[in-house]
PDB file of N, CA and C in Angstrom:
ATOM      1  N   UNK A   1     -19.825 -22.949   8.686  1.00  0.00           N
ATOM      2  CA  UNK A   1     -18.627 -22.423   8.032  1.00  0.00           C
ATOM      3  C   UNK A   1     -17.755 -23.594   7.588  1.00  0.00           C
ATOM      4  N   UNK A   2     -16.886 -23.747   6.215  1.00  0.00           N
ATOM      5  CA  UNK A   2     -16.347 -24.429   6.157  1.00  0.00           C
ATOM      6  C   UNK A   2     -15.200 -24.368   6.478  1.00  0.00           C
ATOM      7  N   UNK A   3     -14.550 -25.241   7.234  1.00  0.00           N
ATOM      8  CA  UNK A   3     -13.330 -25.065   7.877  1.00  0.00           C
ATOM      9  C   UNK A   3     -12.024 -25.413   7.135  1.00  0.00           C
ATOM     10  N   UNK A   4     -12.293 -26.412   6.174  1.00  0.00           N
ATOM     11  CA  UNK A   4     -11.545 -26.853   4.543  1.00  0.00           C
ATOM     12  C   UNK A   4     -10.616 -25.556   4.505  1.00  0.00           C
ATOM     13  N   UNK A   5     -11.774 -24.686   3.733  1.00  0.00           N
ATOM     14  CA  UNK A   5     -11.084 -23.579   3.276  1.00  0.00           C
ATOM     15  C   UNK A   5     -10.655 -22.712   3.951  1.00  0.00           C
ATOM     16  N   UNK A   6     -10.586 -22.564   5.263  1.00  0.00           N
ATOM     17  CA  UNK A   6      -9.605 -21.452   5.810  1.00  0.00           C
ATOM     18  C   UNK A   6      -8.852 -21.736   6.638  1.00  0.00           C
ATOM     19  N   UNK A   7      -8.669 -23.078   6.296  1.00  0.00           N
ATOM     20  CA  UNK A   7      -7.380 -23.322   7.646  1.00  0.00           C
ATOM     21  C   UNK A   7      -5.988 -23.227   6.167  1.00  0.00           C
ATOM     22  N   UNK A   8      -4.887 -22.779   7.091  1.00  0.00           N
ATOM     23  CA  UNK A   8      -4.094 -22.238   6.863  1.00  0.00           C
ATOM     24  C   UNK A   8      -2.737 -23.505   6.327  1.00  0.00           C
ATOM     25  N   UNK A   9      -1.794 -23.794   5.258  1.00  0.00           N
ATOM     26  CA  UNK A   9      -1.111 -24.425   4.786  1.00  0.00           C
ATOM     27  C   UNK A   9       0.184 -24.192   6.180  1.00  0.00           C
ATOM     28  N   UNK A  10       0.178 -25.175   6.582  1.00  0.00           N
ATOM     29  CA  UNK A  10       1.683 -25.173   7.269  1.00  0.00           C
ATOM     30  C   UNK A  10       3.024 -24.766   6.226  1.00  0.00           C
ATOM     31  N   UNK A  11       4.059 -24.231   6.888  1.00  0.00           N
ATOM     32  CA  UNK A  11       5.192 -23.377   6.148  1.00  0.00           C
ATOM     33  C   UNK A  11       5.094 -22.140   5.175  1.00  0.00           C
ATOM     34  N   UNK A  12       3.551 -22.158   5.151  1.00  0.00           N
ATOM     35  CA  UNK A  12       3.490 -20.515   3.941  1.00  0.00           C
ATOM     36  C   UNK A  12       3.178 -19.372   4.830  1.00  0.00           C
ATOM     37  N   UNK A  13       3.933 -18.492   3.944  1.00  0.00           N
ATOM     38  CA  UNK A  13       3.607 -17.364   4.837  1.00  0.00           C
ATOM     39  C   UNK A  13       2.382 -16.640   4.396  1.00  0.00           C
ATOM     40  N   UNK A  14       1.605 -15.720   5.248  1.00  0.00           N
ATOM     41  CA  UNK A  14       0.173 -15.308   4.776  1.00  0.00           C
ATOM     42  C   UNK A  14      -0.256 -14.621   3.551  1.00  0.00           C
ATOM     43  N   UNK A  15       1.176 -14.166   2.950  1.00  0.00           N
ATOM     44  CA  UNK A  15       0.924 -13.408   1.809  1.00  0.00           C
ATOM     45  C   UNK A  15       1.540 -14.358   0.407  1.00  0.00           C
ATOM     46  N   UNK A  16       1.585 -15.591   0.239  1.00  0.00           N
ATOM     47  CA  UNK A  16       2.051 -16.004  -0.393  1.00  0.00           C
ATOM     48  C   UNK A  16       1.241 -17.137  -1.163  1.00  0.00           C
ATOM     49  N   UNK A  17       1.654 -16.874  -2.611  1.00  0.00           N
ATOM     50  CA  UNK A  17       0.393 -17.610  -3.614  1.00  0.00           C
ATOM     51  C   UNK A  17       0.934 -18.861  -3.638  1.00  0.00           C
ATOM     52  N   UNK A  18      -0.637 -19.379  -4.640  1.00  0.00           N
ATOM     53  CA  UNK A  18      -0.851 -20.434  -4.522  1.00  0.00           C
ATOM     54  C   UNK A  18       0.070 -21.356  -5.365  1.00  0.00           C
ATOM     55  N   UNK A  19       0.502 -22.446  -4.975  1.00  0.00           N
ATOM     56  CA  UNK A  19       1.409 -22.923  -6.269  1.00  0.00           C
ATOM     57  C   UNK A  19       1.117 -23.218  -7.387  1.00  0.00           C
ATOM     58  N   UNK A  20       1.565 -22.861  -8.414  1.00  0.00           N
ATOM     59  CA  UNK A  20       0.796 -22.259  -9.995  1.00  0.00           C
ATOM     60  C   UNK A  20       0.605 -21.437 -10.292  1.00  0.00           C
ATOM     61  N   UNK A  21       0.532 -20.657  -9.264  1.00  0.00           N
ATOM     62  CA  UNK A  21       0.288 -19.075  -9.563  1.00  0.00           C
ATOM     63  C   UNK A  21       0.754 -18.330 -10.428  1.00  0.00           C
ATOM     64  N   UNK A  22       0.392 -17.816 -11.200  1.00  0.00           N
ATOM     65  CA  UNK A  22       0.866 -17.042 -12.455  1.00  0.00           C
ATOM     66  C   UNK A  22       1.640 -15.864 -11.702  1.00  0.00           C
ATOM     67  N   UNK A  23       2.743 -15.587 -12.346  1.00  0.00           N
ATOM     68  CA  UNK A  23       3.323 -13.993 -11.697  1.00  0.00           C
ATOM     69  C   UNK A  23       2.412 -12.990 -11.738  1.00  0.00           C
ATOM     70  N   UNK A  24       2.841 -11.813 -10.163  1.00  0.00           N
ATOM     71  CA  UNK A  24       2.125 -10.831 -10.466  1.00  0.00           C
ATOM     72  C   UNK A  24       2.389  -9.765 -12.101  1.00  0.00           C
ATOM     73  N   UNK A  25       1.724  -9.279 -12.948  1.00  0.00           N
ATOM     74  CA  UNK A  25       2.119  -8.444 -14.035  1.00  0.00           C
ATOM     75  C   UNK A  25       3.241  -7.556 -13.555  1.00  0.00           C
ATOM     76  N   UNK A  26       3.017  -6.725 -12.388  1.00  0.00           N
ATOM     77  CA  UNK A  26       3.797  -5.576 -11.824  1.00  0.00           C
ATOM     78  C   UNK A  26       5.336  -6.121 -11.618  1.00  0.00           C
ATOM     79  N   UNK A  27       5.299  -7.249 -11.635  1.00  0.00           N
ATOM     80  CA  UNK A  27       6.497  -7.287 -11.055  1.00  0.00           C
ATOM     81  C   UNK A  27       7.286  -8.496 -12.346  1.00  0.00           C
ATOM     82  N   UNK A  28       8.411  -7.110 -12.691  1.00  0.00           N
ATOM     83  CA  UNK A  28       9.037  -7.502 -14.091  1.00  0.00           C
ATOM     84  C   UNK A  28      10.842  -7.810 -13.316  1.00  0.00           C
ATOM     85  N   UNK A  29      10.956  -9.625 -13.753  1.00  0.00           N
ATOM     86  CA  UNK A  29      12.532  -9.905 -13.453  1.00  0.00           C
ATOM     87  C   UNK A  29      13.083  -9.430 -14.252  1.00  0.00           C
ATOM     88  N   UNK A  30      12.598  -9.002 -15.373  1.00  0.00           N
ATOM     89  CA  UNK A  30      14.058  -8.996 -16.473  1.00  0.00           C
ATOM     90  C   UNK A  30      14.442  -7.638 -16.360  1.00  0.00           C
ATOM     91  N   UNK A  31      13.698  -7.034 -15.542  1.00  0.00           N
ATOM     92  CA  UNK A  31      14.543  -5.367 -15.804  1.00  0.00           C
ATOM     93  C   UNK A  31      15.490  -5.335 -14.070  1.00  0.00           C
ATOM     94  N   UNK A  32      15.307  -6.452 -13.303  1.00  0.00           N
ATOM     95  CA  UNK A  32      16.728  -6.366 -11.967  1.00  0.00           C
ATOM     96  C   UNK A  32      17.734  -6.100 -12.280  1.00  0.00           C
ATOM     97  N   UNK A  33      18.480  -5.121 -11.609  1.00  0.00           N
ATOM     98  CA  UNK A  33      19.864  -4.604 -12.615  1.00  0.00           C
ATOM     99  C   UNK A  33      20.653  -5.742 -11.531  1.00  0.00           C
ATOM    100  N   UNK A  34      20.496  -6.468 -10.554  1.00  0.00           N
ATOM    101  CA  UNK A  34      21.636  -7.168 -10.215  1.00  0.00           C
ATOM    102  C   UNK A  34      20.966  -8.485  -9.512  1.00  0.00           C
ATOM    103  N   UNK A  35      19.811  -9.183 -11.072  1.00  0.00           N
ATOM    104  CA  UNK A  35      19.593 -10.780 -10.438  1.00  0.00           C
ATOM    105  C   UNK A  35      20.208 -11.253  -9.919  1.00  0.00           C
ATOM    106  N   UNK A  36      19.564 -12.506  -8.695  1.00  0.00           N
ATOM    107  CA  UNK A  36      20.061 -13.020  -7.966  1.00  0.00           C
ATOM    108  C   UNK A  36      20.655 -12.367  -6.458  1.00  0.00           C
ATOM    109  N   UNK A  37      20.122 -11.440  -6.612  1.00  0.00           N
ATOM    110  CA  UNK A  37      21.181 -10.627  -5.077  1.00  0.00           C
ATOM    111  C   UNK A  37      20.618  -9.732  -4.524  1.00  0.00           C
ATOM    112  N   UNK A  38      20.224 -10.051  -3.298  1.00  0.00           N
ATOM    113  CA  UNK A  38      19.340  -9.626  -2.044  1.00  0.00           C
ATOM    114  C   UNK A  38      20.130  -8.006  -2.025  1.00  0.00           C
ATOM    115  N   UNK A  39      20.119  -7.119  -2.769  1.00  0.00           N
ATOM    116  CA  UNK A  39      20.059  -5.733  -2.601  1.00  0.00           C
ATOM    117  C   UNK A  39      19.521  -4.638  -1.768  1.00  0.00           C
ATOM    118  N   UNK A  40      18.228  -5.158  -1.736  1.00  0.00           N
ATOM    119  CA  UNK A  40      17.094  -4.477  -0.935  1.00  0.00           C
ATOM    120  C   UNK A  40      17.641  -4.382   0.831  1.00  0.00           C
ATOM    121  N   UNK A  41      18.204  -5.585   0.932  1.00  0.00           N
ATOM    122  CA  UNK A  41      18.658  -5.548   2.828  1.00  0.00           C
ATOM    123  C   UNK A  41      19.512  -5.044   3.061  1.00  0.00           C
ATOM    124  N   UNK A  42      19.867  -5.197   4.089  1.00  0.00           N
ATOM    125  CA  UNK A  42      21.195  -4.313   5.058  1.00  0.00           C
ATOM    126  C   UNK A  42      22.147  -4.934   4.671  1.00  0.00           C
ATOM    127  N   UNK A  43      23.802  -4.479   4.205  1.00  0.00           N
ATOM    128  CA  UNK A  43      24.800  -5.709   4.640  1.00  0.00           C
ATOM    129  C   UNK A  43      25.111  -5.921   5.685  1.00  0.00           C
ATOM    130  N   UNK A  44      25.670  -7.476   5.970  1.00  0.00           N
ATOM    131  CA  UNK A  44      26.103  -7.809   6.983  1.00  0.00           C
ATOM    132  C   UNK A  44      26.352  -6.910   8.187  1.00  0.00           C
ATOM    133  N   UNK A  45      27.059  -6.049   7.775  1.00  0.00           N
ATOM    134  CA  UNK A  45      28.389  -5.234   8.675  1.00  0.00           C
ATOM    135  C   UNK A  45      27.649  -3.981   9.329  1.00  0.00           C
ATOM    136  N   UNK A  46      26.499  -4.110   8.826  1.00  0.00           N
ATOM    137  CA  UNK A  46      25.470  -3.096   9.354  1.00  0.00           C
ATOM    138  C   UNK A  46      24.327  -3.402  10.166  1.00  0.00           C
ATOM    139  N   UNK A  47      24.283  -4.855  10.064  1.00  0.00           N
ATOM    140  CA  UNK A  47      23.223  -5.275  10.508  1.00  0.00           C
ATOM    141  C   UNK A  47      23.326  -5.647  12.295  1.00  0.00           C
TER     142      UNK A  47
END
């Protein structure tokens, strides 16, 4: 087995491409109605 290829990059996380990676198609920035801003999480005051 070659061991090269499956040892794992220190600091990436397991689901995360390769650098160069072309964007996924599915996933379109220009239609974010509020770039730049972590929306998706809890605020603070809830957390």
């Amino acid at each position: 087995m070659d061991t090269e290829k499956t040892e794992k990059k220190p600091g990436r996380g397991g689901h995360a491409a390769e650098d160069g990676a072309p964007l996924h198609p599915l996933i379109d920035l220009s239609r974010d109605p509020n770039p730049g801003k972590a929306d998706h999480a809890l605020p603070d005051d809830e957390a």
